[in-house]
N, C-alpha and C. Protein backbone atom coordinates (compact mmCIF):
# COMPACT_ATOMS: atom_id res chain seq x y z
N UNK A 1 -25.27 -26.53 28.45
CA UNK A 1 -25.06 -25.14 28.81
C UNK A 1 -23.82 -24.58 28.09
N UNK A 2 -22.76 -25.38 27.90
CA UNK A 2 -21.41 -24.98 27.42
C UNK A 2 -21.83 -24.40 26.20
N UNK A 3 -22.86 -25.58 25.26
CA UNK A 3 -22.95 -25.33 23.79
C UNK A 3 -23.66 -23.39 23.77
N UNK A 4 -24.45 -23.47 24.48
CA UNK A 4 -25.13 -22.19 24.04
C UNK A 4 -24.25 -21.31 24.66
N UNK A 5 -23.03 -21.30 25.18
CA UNK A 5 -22.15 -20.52 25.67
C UNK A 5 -21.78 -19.50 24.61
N UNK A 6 -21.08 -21.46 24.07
CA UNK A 6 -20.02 -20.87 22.70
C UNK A 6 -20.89 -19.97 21.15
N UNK A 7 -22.35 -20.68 21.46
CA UNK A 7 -23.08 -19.98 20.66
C UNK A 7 -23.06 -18.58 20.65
N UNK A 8 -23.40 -18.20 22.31
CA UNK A 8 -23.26 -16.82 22.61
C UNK A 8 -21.69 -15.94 22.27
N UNK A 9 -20.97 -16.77 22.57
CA UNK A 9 -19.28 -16.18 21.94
C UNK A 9 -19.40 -15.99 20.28
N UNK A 10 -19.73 -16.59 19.76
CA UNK A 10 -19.99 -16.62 17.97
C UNK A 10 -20.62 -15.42 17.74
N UNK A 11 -21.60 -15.80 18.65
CA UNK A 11 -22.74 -14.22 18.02
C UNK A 11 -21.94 -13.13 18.89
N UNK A 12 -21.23 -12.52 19.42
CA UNK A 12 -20.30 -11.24 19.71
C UNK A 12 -19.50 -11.71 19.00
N UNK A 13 -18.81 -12.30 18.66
CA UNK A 13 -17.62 -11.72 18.15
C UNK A 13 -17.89 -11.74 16.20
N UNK A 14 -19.24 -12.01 16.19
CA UNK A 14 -19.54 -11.75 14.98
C UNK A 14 -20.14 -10.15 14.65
N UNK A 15 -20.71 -10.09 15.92
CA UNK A 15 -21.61 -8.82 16.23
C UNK A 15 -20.38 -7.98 15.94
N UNK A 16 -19.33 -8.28 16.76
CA UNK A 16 -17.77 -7.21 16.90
C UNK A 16 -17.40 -6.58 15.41
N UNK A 17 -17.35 -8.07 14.57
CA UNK A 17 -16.43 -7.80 13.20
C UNK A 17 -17.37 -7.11 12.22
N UNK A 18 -18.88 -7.29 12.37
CA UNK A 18 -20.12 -6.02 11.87
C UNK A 18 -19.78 -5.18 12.21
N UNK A 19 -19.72 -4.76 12.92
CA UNK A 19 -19.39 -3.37 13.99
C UNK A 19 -18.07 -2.79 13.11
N UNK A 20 -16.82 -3.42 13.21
CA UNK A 20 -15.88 -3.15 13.05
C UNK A 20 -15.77 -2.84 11.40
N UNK A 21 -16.79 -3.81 10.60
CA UNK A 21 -16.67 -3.72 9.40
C UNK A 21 -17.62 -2.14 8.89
N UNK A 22 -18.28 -2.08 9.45
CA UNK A 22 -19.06 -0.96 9.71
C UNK A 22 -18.14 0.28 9.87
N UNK A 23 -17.09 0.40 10.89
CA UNK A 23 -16.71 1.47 11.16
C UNK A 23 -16.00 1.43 10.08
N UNK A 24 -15.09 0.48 9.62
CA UNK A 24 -14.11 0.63 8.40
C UNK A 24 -14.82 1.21 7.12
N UNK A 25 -15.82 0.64 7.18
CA UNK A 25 -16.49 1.53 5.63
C UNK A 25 -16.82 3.07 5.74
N UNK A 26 -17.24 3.01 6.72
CA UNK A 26 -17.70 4.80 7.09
C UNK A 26 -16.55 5.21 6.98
N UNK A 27 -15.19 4.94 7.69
CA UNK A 27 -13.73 5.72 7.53
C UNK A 27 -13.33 5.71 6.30
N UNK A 28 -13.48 4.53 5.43
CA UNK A 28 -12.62 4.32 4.07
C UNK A 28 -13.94 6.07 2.87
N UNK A 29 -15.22 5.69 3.64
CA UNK A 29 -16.21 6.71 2.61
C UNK A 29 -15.97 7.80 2.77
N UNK A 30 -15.33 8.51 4.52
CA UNK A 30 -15.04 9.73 4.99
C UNK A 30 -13.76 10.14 4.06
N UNK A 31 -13.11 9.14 4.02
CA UNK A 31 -11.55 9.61 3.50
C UNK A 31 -11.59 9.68 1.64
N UNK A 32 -12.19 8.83 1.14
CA UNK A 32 -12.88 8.90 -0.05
C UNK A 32 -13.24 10.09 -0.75
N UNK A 33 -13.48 10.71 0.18
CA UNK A 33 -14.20 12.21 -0.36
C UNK A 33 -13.36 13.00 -0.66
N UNK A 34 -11.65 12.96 -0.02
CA UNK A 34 -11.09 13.85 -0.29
C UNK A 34 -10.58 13.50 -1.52
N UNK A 35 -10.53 12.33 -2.00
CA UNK A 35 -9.90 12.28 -3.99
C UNK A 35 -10.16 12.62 -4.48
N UNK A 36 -9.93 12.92 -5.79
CA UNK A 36 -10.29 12.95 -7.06
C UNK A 36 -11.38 12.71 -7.35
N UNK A 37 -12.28 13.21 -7.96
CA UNK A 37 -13.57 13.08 -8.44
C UNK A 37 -13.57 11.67 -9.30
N UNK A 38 -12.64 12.03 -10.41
CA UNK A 38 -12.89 10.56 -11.09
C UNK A 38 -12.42 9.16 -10.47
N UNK A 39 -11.55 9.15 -9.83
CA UNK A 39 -11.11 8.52 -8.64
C UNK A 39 -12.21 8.13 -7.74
N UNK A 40 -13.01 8.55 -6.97
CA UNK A 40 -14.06 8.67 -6.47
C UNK A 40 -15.27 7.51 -7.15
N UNK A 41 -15.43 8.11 -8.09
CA UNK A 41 -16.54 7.50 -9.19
C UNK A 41 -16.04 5.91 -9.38
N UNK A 42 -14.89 5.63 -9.50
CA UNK A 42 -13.91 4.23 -9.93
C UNK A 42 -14.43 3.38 -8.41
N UNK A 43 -14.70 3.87 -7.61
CA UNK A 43 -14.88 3.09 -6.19
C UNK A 43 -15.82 3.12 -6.20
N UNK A 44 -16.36 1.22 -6.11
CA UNK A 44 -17.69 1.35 -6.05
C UNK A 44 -17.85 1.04 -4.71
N UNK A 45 -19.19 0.95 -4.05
CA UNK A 45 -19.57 0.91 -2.72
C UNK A 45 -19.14 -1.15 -2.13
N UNK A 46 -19.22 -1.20 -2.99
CA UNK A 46 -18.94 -3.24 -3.12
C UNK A 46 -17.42 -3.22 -3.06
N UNK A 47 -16.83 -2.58 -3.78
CA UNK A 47 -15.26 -2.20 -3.52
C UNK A 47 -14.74 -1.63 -2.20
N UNK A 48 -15.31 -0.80 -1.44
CA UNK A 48 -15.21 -0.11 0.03
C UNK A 48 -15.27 -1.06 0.54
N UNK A 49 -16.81 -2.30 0.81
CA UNK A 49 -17.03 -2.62 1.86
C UNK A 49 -15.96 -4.12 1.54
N UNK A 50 -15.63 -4.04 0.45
CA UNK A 50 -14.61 -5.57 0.36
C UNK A 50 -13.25 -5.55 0.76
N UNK A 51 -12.80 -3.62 0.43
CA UNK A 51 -11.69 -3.50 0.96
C UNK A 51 -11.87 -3.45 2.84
N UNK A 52 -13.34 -2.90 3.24
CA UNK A 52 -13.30 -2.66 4.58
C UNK A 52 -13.05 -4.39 5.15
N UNK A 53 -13.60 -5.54 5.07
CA UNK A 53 -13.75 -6.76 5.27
C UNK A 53 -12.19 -7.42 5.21
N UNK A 54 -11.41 -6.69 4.22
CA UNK A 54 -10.22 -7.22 4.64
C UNK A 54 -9.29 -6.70 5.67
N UNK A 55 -9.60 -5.51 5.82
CA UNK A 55 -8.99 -5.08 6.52
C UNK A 55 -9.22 -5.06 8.01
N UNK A 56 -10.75 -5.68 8.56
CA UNK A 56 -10.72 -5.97 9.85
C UNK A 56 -9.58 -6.45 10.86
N UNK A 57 -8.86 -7.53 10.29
CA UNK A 57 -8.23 -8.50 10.98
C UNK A 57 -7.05 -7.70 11.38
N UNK A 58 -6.11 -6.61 10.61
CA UNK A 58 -5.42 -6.30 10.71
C UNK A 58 -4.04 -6.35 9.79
N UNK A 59 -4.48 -7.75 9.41
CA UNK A 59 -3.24 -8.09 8.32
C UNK A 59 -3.12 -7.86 7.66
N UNK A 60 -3.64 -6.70 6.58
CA UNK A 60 -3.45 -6.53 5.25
C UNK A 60 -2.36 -4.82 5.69
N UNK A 61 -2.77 -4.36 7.14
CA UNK A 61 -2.17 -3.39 7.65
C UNK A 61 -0.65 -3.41 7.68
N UNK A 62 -0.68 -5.04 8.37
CA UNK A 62 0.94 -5.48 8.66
C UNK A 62 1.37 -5.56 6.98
N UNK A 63 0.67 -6.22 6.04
CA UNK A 63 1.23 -6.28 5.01
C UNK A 63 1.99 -5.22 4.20
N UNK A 64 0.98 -3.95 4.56
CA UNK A 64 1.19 -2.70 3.75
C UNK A 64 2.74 -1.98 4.42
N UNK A 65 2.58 -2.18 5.48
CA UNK A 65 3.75 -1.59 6.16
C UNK A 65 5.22 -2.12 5.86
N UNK A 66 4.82 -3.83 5.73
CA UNK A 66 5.95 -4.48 5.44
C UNK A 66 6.60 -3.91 4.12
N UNK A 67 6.25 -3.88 3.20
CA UNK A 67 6.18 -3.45 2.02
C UNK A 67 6.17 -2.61 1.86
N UNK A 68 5.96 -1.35 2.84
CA UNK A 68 6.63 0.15 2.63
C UNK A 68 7.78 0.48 3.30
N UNK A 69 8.06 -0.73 4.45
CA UNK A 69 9.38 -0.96 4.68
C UNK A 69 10.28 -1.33 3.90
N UNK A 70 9.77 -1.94 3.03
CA UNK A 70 11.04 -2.90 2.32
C UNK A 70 11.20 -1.80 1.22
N UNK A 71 10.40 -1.35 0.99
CA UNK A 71 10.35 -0.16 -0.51
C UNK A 71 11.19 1.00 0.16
N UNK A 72 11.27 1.40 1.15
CA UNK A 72 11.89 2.45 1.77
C UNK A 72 13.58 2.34 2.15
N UNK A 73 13.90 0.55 2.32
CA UNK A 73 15.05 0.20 2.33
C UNK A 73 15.61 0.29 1.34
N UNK A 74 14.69 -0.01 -0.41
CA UNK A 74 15.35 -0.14 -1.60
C UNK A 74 15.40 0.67 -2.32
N UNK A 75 14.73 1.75 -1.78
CA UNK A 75 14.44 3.62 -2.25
C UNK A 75 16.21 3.95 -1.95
N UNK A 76 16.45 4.05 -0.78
CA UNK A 76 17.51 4.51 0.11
C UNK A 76 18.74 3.98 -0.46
N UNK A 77 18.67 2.38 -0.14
CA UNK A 77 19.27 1.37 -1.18
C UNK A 77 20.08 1.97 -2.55
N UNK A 78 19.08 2.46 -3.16
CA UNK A 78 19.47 2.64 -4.70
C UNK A 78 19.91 4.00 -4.79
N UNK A 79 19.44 5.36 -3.76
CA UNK A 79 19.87 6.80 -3.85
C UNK A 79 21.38 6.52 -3.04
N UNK A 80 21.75 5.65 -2.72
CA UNK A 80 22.97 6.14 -1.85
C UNK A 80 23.62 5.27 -2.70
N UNK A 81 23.64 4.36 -3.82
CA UNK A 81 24.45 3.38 -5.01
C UNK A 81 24.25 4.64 -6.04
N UNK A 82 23.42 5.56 -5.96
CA UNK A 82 23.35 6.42 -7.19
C UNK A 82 24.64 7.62 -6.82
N UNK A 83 24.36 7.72 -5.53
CA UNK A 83 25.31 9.02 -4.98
C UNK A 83 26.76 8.72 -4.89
N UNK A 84 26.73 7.36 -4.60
CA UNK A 84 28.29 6.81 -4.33
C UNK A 84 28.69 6.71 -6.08
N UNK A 85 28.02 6.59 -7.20
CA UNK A 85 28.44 6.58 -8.15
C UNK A 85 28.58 8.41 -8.28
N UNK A 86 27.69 9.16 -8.54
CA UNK A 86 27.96 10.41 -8.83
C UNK A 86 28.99 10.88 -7.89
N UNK A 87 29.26 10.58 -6.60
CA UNK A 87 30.68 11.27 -6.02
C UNK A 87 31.76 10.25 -6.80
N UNK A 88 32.05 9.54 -7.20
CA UNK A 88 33.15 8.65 -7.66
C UNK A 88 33.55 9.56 -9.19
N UNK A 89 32.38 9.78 -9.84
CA UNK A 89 32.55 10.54 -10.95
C UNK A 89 32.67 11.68 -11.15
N UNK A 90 32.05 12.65 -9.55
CA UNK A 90 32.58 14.03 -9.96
C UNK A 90 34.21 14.51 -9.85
N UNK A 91 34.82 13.58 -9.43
CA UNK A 91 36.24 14.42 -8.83
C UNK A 91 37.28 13.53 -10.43
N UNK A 92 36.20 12.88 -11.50
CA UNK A 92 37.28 12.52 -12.72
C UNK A 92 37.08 13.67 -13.95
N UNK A 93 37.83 14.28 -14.34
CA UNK A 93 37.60 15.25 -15.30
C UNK A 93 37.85 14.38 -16.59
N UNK A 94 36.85 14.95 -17.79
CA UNK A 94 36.90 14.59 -19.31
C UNK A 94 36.47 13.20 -19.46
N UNK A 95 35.62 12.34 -18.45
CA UNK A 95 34.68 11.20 -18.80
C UNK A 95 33.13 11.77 -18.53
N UNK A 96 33.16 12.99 -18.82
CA UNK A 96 31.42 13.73 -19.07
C UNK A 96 30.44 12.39 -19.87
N UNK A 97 30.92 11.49 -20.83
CA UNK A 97 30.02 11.22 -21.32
C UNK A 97 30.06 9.76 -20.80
N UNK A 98 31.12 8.72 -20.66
CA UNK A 98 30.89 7.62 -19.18
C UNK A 98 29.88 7.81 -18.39
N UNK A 99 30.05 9.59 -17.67
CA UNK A 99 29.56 9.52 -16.27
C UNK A 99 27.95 9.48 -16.58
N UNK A 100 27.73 10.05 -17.99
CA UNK A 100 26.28 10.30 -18.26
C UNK A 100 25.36 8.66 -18.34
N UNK A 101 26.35 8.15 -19.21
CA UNK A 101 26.16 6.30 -19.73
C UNK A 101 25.59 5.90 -18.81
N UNK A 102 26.85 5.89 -17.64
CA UNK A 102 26.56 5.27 -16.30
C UNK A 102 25.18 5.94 -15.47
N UNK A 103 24.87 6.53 -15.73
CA UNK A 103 23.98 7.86 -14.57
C UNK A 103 22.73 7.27 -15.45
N UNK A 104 22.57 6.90 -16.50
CA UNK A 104 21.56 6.28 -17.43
C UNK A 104 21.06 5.23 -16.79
N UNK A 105 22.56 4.48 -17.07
CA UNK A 105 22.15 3.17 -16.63
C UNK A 105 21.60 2.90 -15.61
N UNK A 106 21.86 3.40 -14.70
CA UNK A 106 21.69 3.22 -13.07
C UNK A 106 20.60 4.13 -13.41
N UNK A 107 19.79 4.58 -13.89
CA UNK A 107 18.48 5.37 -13.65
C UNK A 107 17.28 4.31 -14.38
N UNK A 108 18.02 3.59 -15.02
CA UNK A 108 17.14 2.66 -16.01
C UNK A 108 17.15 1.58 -14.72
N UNK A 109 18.35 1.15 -14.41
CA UNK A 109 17.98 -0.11 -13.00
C UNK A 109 17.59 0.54 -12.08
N UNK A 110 17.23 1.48 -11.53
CA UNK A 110 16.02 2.03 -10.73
C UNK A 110 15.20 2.09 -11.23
N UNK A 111 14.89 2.49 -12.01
CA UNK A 111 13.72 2.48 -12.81
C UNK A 111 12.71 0.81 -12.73
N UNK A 112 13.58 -0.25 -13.35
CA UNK A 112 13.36 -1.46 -13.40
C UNK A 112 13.12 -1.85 -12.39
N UNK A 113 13.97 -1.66 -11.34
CA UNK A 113 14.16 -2.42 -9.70
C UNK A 113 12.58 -1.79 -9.15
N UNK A 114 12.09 -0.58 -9.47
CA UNK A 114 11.18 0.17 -8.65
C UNK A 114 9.86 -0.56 -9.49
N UNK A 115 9.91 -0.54 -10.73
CA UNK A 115 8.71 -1.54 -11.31
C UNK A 115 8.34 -2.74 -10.76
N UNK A 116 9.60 -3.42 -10.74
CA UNK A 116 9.55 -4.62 -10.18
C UNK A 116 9.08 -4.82 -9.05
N UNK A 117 9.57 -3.81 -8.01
CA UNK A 117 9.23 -3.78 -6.74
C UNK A 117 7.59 -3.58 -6.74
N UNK A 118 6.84 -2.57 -7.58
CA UNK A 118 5.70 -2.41 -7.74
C UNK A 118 4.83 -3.79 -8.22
N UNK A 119 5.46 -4.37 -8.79
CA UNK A 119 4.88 -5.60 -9.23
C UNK A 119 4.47 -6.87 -8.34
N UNK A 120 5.65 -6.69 -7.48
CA UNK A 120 5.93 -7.72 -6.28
C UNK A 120 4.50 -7.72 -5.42
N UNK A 121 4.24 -5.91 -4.95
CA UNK A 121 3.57 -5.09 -4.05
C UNK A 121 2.14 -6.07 -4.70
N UNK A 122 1.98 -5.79 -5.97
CA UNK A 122 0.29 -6.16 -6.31
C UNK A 122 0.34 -7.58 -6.16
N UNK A 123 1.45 -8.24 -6.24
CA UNK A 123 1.41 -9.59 -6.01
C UNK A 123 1.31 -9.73 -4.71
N UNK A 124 1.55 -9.50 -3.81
CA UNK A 124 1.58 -9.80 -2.27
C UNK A 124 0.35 -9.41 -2.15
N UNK A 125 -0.45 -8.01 -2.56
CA UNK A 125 -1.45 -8.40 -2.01
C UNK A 125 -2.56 -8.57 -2.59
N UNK A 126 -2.72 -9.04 -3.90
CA UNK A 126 -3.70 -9.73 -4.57
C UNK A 126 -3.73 -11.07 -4.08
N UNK A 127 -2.34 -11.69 -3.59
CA UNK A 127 -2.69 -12.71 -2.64
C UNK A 127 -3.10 -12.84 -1.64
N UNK A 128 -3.02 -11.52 -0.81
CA UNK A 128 -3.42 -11.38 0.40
C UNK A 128 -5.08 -11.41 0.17
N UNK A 129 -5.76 -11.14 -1.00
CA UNK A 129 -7.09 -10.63 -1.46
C UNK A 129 -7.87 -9.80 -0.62
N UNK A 130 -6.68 -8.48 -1.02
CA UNK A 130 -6.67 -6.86 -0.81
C UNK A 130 -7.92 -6.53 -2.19
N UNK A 131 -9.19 -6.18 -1.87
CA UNK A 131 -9.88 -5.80 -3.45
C UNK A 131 -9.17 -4.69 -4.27
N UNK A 132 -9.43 -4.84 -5.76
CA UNK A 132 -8.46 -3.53 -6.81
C UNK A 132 -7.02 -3.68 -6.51
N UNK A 133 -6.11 -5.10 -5.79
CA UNK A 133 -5.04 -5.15 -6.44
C UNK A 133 -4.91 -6.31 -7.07
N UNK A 134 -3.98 -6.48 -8.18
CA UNK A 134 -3.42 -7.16 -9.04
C UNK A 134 -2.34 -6.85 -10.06
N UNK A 135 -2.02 -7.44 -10.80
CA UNK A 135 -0.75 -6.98 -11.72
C UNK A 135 -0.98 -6.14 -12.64
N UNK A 136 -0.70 -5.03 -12.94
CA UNK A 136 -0.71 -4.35 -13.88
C UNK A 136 0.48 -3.34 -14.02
N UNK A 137 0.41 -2.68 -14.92
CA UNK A 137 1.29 -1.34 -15.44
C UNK A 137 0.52 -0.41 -15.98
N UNK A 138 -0.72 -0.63 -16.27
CA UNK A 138 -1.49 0.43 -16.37
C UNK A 138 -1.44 1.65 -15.86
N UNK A 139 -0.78 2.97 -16.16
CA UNK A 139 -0.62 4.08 -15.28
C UNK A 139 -1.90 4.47 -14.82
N UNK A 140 -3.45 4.15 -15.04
CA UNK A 140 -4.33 4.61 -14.04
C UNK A 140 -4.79 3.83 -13.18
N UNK A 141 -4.00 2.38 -13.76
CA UNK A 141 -4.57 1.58 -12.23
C UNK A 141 -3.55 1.45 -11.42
N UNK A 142 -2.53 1.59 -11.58
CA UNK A 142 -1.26 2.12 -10.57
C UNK A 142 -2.33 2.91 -9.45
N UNK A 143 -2.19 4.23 -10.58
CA UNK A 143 -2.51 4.96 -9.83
C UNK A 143 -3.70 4.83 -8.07
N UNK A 144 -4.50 4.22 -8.98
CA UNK A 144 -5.79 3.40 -8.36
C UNK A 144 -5.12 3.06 -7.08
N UNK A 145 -4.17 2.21 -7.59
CA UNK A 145 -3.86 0.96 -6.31
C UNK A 145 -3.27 2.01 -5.46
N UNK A 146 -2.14 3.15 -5.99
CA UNK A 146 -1.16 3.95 -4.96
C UNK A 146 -2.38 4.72 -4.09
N UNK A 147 -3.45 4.83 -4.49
CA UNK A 147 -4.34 5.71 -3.56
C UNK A 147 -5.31 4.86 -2.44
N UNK A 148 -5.71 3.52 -3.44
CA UNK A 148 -5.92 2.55 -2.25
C UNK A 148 -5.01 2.40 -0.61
N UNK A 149 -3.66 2.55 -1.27
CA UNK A 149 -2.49 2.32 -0.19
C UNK A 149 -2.46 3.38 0.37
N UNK A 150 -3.01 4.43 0.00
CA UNK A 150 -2.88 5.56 0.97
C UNK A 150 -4.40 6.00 1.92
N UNK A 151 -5.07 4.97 1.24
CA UNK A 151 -6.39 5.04 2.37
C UNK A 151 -6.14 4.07 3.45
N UNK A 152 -5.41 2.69 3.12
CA UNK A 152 -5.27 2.09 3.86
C UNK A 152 -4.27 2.70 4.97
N UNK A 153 -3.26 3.06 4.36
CA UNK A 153 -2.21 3.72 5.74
C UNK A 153 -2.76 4.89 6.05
N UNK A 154 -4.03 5.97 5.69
CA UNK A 154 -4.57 6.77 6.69
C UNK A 154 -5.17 6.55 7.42
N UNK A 155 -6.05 5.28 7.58
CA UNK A 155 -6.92 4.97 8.39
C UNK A 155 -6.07 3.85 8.86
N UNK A 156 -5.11 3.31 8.96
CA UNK A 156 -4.72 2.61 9.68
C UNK A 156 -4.26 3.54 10.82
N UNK A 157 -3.93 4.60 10.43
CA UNK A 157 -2.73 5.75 11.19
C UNK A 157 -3.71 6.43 12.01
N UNK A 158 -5.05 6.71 11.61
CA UNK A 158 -6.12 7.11 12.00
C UNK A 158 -6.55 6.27 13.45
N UNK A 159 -6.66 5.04 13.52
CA UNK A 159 -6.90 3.83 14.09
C UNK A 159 -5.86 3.99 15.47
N UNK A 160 -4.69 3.87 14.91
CA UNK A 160 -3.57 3.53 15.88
C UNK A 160 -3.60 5.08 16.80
N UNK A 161 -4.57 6.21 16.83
CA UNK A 161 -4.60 7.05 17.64
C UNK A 161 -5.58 6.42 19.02
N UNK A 162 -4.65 6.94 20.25
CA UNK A 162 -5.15 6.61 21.27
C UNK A 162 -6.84 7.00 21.30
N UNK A 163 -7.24 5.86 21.86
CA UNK A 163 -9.07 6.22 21.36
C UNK A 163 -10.02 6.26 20.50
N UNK A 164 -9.65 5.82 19.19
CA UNK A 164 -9.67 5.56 18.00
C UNK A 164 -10.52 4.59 17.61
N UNK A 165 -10.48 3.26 18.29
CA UNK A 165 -10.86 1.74 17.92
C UNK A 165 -12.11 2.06 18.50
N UNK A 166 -13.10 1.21 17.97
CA UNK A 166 -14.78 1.20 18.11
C UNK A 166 -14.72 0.78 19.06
């Protein structure tokens, strides 16, 4: 009797994650519509339902957040090392071209630090095996991925409304 219990537990909570995988694709296709046309076209239906499948569990949610946490610490991070340099330099008269050097430099290590950070991002979750991420610099698959991340945090945000969950 136990065995066909647990049988019966398998089949709901398999039934559940259909269900659930189900609702995720319909939300990821609803939200889909509002991109870009060519954007649009780049997503194939095998791509939705692979991104919907990961995202059942929840964790690729926690992932994204982590990682817009940490990007938001090193955003902040680097504008208030940029500001503490530009107030240090506005009150010195006749090093106009230092202050520029410096204002370079420090725009080039943001620059770098924020790549990097982007790099990290496709690494975390190409490991996580998030579908359409991986390493690149490609400015249209950036792009790709930055809009993936923004389907994922709308419908996560979507989700976390009271009443929301299937």
């Amino acid at each position: 009797m136990e065995k066909y219990a647990s049988l019966y537990k398998d089949s709901t909570d398999a039934t559940k994650q259909q269900e659930r995988h189900y609702y995720l694709l319909s939300e990821l296709q609803i939200l889909v519509k509002d991109l870009p046309s060519w954007f649009q076209q780049r997503l194939s239906y095998t791509t939705l339902s692979d991104l919907a499948h990961a995202l059942i569990d929840g964790t690729v949610y926690e992932i994204v957040h982590g990682l817009l946490d940490i990007q938001h610490l090193t955003e902040k991070n680097l504008y208030n090392q940029r500001q503490k340099l530009h107030t240090e330099h506005r009150g010195i008269l006749g090093l106009e071209q230092r202050v520029k050097d410096e204002q370079r430099m420090m725009d080039e290590k943001i620059v770098a630090e924020m790549d990097q950070k982007v790099l990290d991002q496709q690494n975390t979750l190409e490991k996580a095996g998030v579908p359409g991420f991986y390493i690149t610099s490609i400015p249209q698959e950036v792009t790709m991925q930055i809009n993936l991340l923004e389907l994922i945090l709308k419908l996560q945000q979507k989700e976390s409304q009271p009443g929301k969950l299937p």
